[in-house]
C-alpha atoms as a PDB file:
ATOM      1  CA  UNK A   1     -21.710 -11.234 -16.300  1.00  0.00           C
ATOM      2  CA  UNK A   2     -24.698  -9.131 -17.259  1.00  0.00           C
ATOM      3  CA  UNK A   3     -24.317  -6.053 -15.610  1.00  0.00           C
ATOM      4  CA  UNK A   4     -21.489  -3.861 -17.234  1.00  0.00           C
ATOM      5  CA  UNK A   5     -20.820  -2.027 -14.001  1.00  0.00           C
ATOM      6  CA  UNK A   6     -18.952  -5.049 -12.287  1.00  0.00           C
ATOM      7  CA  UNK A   7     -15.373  -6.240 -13.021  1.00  0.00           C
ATOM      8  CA  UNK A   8     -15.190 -10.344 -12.744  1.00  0.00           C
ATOM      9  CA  UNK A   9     -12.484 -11.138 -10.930  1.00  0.00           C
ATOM     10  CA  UNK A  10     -10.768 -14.313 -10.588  1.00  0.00           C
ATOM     11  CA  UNK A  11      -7.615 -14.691  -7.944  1.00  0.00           C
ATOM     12  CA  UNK A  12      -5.288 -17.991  -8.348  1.00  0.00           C
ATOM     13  CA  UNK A  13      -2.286 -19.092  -6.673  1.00  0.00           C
ATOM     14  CA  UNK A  14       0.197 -21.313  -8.197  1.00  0.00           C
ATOM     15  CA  UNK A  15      -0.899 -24.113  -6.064  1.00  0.00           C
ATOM     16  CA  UNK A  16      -4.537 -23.012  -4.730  1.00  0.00           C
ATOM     17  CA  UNK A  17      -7.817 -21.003  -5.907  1.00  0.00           C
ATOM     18  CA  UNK A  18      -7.932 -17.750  -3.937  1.00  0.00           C
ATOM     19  CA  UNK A  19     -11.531 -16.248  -4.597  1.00  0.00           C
ATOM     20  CA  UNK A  20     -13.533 -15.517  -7.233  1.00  0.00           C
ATOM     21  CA  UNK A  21     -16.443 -12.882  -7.989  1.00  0.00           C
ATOM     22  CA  UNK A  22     -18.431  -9.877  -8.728  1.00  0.00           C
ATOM     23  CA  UNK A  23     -16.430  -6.556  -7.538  1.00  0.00           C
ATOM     24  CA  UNK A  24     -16.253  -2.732  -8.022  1.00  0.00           C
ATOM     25  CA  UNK A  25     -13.128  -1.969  -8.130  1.00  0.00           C
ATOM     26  CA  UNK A  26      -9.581  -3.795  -7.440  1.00  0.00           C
ATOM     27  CA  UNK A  27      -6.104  -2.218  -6.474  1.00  0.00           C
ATOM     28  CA  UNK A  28      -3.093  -3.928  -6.636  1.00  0.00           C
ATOM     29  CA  UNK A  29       0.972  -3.149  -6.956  1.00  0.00           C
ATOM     30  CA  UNK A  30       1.974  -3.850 -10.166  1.00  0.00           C
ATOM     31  CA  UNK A  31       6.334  -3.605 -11.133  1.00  0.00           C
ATOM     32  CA  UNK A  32       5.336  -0.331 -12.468  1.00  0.00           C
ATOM     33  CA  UNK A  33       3.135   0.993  -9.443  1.00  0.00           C
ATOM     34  CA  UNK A  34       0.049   0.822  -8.024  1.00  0.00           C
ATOM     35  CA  UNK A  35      -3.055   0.373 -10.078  1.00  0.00           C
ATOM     36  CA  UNK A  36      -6.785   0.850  -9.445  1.00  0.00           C
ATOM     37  CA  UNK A  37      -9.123  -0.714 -11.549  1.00  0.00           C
ATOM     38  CA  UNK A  38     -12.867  -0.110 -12.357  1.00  0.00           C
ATOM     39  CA  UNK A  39     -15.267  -1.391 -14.447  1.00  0.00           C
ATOM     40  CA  UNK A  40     -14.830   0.135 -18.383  1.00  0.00           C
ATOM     41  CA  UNK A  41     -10.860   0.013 -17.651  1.00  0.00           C
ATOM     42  CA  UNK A  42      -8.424  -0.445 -20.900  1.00  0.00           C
ATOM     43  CA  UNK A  43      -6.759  -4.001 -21.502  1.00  0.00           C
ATOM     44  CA  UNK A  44      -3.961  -4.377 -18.943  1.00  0.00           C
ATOM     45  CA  UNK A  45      -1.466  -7.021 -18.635  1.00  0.00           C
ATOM     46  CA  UNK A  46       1.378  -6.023 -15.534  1.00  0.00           C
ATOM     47  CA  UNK A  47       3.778  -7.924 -13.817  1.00  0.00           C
ATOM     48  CA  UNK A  48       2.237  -8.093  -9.902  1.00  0.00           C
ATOM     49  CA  UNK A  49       4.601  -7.340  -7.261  1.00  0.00           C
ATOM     50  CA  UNK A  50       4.928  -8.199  -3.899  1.00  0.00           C
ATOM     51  CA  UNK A  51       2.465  -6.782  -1.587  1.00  0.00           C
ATOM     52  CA  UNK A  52      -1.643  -6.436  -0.997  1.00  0.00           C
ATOM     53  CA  UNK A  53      -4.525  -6.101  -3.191  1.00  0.00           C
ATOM     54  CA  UNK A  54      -7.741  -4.691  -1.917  1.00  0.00           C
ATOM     55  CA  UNK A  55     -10.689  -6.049  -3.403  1.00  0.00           C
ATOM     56  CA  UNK A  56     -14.450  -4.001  -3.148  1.00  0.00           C
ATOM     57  CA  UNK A  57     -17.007  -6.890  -3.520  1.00  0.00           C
ATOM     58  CA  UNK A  58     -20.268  -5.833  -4.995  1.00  0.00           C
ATOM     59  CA  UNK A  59     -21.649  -7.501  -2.309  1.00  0.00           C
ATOM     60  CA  UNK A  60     -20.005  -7.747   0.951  1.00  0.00           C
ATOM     61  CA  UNK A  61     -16.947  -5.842   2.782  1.00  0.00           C
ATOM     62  CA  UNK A  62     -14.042  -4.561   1.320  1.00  0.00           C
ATOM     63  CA  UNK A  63     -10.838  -7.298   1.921  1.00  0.00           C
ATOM     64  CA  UNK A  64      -6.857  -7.667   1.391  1.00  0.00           C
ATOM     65  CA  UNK A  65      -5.503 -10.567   0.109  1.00  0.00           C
ATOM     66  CA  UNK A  66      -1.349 -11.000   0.306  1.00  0.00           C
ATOM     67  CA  UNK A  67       0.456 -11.809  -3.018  1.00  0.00           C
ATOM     68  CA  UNK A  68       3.655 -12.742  -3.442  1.00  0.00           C
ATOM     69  CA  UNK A  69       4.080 -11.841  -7.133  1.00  0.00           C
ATOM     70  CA  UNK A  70       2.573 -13.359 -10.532  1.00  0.00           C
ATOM     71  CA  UNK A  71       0.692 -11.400 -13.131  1.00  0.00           C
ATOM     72  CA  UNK A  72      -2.084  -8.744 -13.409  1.00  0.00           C
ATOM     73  CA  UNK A  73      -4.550  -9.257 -16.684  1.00  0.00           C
ATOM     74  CA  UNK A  74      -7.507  -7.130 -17.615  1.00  0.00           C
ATOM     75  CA  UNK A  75      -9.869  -7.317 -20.537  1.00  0.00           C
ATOM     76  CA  UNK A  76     -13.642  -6.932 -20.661  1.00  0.00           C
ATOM     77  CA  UNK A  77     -14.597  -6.199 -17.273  1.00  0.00           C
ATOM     78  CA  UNK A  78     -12.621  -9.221 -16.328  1.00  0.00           C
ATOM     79  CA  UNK A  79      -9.716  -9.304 -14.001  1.00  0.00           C
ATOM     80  CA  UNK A  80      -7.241 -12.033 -13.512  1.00  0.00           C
ATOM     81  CA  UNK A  81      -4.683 -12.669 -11.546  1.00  0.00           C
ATOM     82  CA  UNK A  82      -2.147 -15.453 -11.092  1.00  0.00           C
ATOM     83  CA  UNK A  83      -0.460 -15.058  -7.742  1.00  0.00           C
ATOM     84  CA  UNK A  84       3.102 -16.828  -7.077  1.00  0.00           C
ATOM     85  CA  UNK A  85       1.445 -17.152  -4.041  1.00  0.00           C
ATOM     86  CA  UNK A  86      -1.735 -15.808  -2.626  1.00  0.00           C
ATOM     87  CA  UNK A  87      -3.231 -15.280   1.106  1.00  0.00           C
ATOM     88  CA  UNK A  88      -6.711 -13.888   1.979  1.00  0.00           C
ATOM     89  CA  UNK A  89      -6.445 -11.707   4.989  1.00  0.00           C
ATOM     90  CA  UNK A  90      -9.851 -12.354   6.184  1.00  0.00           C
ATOM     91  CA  UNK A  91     -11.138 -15.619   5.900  1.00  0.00           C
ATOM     92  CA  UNK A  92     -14.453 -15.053   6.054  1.00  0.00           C
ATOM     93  CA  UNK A  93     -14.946 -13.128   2.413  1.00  0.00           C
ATOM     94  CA  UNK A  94     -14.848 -16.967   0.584  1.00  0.00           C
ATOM     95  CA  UNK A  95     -15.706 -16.191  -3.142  1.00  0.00           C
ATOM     96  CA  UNK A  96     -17.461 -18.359  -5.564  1.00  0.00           C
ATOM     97  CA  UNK A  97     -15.741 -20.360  -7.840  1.00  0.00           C
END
């Protein structure tokens, strides 16, 4: 990813591949609260809990995806997460992969 001011984001079920790519900022509910992350943010590794993420695209509209649990990683501008299990609310916001 070239441009510094983007997180890459990456969103995995155990079973499926969620959506993947270029966003501004991602919130999620980690076992120790909620967490907003932007691009420059320290190295993070939480426990996600139950509950919905919002992701901002760079391009496109903001969406909610459903997550059932799993794990929360950041490093580098890149944001990972490994969902127990993982629904997109709108169907429409398909990601690269």
């Amino acid at each position: 990813m070239a441009n510094t001011a983007e997180l890459e984001v990456e969103i995995v079920a155990a079973d499926h591949f969620v959506w993947s790519g270029a966003a501004k900022m991602v919130k999620a509910r980690t076992s120790e609260g909620d967490v907003g992350i932007l691009p420059g943010h320290t190295p993070l590794l939480a426990i996600l809990a139950e509950g919905e993420m919002s992701i901002e695209p760079v391009s496109g509209a903001r969406f909610t995806v459903n997550v059932d649990g799993g794990f929360f990683s950041v490093d580098s501008n890149r944001v990972v997460i490994v969902a127990d299990n993982a629904q997109m609310n709108d169907a429409a916001n398909a990601g690269t992969r």
